[in-house]
PDB file of N, CA and C in Angstrom:
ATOM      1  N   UNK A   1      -3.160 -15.305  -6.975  1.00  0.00           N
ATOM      2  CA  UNK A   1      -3.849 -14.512  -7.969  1.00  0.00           C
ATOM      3  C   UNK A   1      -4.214 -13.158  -7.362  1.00  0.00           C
ATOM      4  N   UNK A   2      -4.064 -12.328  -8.233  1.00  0.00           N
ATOM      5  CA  UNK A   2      -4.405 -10.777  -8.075  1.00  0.00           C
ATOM      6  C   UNK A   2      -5.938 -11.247  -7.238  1.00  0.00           C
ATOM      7  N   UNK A   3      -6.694 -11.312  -7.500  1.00  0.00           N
ATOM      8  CA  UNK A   3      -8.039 -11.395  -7.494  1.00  0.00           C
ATOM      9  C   UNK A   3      -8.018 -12.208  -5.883  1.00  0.00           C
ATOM     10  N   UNK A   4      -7.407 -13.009  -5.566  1.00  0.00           N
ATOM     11  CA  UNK A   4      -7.278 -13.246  -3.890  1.00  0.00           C
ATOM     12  C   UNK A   4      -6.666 -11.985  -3.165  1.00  0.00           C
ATOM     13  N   UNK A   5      -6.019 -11.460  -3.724  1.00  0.00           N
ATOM     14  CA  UNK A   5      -5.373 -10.148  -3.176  1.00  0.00           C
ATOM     15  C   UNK A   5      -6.383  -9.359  -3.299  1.00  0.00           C
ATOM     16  N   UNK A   6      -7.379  -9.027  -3.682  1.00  0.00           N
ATOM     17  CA  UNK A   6      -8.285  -7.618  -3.173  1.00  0.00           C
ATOM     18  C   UNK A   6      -8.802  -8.146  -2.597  1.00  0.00           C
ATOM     19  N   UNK A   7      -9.317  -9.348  -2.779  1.00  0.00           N
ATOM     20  CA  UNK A   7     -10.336  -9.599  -1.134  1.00  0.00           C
ATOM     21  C   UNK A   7     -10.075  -9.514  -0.154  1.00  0.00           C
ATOM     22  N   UNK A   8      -8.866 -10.212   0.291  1.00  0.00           N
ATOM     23  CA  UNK A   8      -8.017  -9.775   1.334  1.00  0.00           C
ATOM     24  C   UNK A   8      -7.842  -8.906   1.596  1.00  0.00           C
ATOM     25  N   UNK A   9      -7.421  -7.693   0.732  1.00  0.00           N
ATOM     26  CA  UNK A   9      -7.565  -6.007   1.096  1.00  0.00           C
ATOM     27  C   UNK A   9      -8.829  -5.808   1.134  1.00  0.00           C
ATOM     28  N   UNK A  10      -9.753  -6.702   1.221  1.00  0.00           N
ATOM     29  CA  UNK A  10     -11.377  -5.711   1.491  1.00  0.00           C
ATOM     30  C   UNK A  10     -11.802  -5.942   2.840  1.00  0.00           C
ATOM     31  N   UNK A  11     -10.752  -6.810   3.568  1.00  0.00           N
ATOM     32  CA  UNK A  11     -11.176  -6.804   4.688  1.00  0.00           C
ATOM     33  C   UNK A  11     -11.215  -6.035   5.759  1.00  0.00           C
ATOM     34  N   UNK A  12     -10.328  -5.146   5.042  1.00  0.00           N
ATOM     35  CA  UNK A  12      -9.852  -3.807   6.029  1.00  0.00           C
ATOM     36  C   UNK A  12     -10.408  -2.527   5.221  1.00  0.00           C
ATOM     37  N   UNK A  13     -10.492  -2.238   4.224  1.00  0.00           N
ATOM     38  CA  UNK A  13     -11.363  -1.376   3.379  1.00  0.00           C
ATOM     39  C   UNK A  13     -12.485  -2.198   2.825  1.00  0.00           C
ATOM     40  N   UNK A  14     -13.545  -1.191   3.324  1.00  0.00           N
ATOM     41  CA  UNK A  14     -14.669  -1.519   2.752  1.00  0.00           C
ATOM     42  C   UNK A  14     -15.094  -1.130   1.525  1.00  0.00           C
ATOM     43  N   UNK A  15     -14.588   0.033   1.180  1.00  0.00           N
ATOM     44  CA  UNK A  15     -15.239   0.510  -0.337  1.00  0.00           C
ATOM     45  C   UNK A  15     -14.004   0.104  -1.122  1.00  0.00           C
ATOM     46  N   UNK A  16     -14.259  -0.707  -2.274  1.00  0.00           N
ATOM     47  CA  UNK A  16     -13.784  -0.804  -3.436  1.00  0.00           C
ATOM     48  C   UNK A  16     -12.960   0.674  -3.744  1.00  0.00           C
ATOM     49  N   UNK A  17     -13.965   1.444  -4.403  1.00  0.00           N
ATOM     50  CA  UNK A  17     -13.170   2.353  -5.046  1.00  0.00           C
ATOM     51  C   UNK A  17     -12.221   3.157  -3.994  1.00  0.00           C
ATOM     52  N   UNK A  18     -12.272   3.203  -2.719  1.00  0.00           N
ATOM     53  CA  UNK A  18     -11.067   3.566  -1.983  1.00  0.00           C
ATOM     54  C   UNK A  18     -10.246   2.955  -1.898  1.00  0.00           C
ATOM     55  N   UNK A  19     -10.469   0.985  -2.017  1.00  0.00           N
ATOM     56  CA  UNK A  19      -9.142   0.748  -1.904  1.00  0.00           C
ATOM     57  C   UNK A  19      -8.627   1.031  -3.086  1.00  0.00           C
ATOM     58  N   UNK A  20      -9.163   0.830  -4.443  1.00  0.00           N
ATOM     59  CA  UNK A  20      -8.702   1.582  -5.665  1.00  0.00           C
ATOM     60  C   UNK A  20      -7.805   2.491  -5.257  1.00  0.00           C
ATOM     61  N   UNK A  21      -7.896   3.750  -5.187  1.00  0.00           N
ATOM     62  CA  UNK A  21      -7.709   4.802  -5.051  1.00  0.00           C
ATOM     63  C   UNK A  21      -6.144   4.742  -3.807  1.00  0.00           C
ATOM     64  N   UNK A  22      -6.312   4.211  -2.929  1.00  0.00           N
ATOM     65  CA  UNK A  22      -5.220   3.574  -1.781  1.00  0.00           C
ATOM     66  C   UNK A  22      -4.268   3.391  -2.616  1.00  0.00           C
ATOM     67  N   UNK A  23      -4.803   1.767  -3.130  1.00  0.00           N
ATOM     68  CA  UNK A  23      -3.604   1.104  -3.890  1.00  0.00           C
ATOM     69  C   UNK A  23      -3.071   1.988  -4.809  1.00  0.00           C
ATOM     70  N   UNK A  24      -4.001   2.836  -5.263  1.00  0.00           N
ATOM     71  CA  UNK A  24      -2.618   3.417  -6.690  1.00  0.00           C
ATOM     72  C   UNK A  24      -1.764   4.062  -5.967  1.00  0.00           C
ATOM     73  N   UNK A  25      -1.976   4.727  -4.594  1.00  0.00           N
ATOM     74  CA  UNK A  25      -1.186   6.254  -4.166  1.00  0.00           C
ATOM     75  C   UNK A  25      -0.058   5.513  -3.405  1.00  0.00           C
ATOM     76  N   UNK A  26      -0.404   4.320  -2.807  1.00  0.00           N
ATOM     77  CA  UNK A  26       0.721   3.546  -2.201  1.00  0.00           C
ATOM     78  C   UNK A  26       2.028   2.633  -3.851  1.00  0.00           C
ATOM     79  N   UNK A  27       1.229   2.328  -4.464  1.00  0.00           N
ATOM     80  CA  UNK A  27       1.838   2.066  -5.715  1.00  0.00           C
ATOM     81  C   UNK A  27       3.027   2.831  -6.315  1.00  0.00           C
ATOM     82  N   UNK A  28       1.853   3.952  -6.426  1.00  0.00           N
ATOM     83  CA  UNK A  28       3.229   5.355  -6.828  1.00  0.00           C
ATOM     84  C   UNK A  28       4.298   5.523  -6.167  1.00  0.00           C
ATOM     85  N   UNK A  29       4.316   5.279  -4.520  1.00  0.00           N
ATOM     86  CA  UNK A  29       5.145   5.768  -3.876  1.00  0.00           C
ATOM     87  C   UNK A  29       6.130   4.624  -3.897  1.00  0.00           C
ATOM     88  N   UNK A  30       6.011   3.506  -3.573  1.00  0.00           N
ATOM     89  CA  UNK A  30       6.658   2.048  -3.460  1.00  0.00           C
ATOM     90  C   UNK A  30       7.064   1.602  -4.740  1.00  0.00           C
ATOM     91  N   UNK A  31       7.087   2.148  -5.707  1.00  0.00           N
ATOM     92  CA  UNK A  31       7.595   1.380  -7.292  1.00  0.00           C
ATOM     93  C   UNK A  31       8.990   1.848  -7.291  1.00  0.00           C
ATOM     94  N   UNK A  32       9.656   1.039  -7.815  1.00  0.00           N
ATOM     95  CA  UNK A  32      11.183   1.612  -8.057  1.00  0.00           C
ATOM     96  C   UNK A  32      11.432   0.925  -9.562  1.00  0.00           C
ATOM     97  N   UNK A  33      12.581   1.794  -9.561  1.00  0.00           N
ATOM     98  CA  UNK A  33      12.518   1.527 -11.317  1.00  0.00           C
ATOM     99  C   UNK A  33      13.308   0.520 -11.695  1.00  0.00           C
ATOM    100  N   UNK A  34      12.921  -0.294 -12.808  1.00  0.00           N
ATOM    101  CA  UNK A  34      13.664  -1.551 -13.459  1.00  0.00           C
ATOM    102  C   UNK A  34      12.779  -2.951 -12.528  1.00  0.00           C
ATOM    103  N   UNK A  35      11.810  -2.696 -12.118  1.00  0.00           N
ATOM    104  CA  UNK A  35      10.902  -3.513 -11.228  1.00  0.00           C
ATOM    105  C   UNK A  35       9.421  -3.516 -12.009  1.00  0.00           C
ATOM    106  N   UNK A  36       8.470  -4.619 -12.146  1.00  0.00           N
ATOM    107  CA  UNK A  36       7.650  -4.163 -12.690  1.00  0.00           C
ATOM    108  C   UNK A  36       6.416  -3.646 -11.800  1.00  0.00           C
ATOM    109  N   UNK A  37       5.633  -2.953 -12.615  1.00  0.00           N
ATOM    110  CA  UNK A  37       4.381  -2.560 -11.685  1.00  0.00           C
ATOM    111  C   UNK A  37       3.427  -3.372 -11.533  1.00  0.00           C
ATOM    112  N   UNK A  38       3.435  -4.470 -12.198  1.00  0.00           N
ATOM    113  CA  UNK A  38       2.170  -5.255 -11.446  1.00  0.00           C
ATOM    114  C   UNK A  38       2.558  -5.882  -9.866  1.00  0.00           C
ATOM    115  N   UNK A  39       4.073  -6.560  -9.846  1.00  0.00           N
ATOM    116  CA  UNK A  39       4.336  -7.143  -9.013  1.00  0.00           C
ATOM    117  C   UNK A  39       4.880  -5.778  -7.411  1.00  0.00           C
ATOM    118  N   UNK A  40       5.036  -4.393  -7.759  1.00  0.00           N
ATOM    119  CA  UNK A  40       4.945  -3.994  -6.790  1.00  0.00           C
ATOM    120  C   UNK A  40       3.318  -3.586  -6.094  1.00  0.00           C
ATOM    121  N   UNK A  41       2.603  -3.157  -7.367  1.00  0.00           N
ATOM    122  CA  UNK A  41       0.741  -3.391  -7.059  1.00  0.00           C
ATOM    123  C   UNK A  41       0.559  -4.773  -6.027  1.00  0.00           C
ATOM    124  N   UNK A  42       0.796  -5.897  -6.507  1.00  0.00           N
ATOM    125  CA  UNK A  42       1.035  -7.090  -5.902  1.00  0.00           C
ATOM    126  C   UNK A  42       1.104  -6.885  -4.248  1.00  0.00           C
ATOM    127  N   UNK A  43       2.450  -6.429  -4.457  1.00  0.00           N
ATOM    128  CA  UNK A  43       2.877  -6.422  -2.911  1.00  0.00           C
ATOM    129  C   UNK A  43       2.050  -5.546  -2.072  1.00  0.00           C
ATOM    130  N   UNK A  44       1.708  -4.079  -2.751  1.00  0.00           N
ATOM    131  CA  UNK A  44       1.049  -3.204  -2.015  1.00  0.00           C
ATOM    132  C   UNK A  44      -0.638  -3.761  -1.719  1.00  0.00           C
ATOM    133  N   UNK A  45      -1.050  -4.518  -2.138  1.00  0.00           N
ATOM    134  CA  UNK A  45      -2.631  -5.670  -2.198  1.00  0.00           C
ATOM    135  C   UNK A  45      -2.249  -6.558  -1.020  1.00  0.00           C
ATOM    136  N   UNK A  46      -0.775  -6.800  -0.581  1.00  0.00           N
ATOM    137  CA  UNK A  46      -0.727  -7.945   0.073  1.00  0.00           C
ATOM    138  C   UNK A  46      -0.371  -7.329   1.420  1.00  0.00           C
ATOM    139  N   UNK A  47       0.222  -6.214   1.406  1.00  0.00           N
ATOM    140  CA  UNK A  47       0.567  -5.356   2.817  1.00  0.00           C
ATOM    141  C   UNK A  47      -1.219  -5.029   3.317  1.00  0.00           C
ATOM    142  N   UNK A  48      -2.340  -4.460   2.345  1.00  0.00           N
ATOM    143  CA  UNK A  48      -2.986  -4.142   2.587  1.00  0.00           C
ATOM    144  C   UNK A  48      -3.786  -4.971   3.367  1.00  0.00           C
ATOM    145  N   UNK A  49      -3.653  -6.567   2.921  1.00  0.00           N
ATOM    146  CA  UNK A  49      -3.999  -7.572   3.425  1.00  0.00           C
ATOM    147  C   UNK A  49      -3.939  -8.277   4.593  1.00  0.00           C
ATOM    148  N   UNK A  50      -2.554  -7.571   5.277  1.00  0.00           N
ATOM    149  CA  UNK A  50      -1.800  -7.641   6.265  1.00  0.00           C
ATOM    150  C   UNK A  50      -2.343  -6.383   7.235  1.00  0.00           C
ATOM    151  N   UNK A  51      -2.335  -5.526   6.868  1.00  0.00           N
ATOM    152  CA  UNK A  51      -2.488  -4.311   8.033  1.00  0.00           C
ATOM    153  C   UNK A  51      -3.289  -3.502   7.405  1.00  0.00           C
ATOM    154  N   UNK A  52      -4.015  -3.105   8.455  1.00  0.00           N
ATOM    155  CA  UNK A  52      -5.375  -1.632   8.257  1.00  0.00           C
ATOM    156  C   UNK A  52      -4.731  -0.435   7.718  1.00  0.00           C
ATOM    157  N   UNK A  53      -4.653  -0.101   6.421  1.00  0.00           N
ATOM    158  CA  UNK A  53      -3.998   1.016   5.702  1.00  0.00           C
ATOM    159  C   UNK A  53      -4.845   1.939   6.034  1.00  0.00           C
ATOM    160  N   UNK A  54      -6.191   2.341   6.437  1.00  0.00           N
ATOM    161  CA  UNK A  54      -6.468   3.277   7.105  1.00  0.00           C
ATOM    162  C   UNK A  54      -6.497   3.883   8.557  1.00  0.00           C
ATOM    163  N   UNK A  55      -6.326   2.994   9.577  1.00  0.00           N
ATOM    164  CA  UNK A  55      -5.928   3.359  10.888  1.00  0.00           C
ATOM    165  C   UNK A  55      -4.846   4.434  11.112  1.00  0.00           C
ATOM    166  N   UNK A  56      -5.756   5.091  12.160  1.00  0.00           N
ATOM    167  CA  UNK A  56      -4.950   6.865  12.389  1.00  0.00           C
ATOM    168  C   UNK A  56      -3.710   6.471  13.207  1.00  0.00           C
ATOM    169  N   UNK A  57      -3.339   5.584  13.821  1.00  0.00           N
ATOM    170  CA  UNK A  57      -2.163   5.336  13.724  1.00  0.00           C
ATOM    171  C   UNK A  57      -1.265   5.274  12.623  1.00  0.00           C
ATOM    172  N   UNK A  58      -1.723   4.632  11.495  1.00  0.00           N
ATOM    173  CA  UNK A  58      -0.608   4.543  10.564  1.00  0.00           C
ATOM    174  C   UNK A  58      -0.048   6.005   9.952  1.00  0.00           C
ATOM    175  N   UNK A  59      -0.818   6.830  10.479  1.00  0.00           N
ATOM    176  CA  UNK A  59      -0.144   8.345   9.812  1.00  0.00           C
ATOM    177  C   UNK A  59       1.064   8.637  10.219  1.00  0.00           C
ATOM    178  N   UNK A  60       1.056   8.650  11.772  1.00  0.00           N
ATOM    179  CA  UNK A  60       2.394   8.341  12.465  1.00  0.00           C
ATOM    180  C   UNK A  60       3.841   7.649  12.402  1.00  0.00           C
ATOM    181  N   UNK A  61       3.194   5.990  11.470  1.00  0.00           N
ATOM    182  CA  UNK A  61       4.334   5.691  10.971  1.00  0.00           C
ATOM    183  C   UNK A  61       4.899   6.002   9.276  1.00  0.00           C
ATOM    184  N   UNK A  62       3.463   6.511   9.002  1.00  0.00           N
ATOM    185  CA  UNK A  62       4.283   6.835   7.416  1.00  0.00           C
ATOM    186  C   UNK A  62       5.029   7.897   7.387  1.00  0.00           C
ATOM    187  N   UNK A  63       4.857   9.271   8.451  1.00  0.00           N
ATOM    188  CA  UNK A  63       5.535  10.163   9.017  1.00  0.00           C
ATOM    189  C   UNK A  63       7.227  10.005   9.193  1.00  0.00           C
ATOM    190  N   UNK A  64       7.228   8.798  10.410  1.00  0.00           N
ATOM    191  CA  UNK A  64       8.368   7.744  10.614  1.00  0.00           C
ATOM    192  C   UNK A  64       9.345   7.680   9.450  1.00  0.00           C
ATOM    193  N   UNK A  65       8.938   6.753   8.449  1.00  0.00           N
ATOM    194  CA  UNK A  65       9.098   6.337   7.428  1.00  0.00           C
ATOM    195  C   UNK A  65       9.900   7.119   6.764  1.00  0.00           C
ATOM    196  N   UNK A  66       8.871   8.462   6.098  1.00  0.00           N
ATOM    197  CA  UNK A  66       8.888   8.984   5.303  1.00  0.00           C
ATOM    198  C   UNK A  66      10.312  10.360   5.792  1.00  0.00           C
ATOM    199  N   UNK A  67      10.910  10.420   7.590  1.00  0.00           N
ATOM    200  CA  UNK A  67      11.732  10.798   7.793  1.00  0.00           C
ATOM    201  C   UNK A  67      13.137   9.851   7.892  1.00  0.00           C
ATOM    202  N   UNK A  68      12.694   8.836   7.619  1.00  0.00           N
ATOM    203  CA  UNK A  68      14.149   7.955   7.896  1.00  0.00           C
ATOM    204  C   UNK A  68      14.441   7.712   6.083  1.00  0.00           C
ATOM    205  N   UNK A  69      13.296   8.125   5.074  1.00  0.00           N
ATOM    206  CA  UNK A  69      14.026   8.177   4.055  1.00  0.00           C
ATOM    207  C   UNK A  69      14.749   9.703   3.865  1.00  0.00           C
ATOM    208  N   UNK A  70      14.448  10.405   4.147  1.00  0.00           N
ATOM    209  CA  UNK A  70      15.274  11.550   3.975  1.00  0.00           C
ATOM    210  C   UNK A  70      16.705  11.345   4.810  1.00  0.00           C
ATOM    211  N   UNK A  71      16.387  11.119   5.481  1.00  0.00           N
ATOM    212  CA  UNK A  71      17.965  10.883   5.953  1.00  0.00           C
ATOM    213  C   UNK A  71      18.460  10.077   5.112  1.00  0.00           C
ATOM    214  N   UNK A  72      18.405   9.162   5.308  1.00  0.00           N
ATOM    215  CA  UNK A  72      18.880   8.152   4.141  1.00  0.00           C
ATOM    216  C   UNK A  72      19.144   8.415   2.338  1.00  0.00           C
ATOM    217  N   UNK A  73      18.359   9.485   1.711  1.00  0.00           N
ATOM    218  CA  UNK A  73      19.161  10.088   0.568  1.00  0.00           C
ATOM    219  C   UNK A  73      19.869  10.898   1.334  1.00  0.00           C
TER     220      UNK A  73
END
């Protein structure tokens, strides 16, 4: 259930309305089309659940990331 999924993301964010705010901007970016949006919301609740989406490390790898998709289009 959705609702086990934010708790789990509250363990690493403490304020509600930031993880709000998280989840939509990671949402936006991770949705692809012909997929629905609850179940990529889903996933992005469950990564959050998994790893500290705010740690200043992770800037580094969304950096990463965000150059191995350019290559890649």
């Amino acid at each position: 259930m959705r609702s086990d999924l934010i708790f789990g993301a509250l363990t690493h964010v403490n304020n509600r309305y930031e993880l709000c705010q998280l989840a939509s901007k990671a949402t936006r970016k991770l949705h692809k089309p012909n997929t629905r949006l609850q179940d990529t919301t889903n996933e992005v609740l469950d990564r959050f659940k998994d790893t500290i989406p705010m740690d200043e490390s992770s800037e580094t790898v969304v950096e990463k990331v965000q150059l191995q998709e350019r290559r890649a289009a």
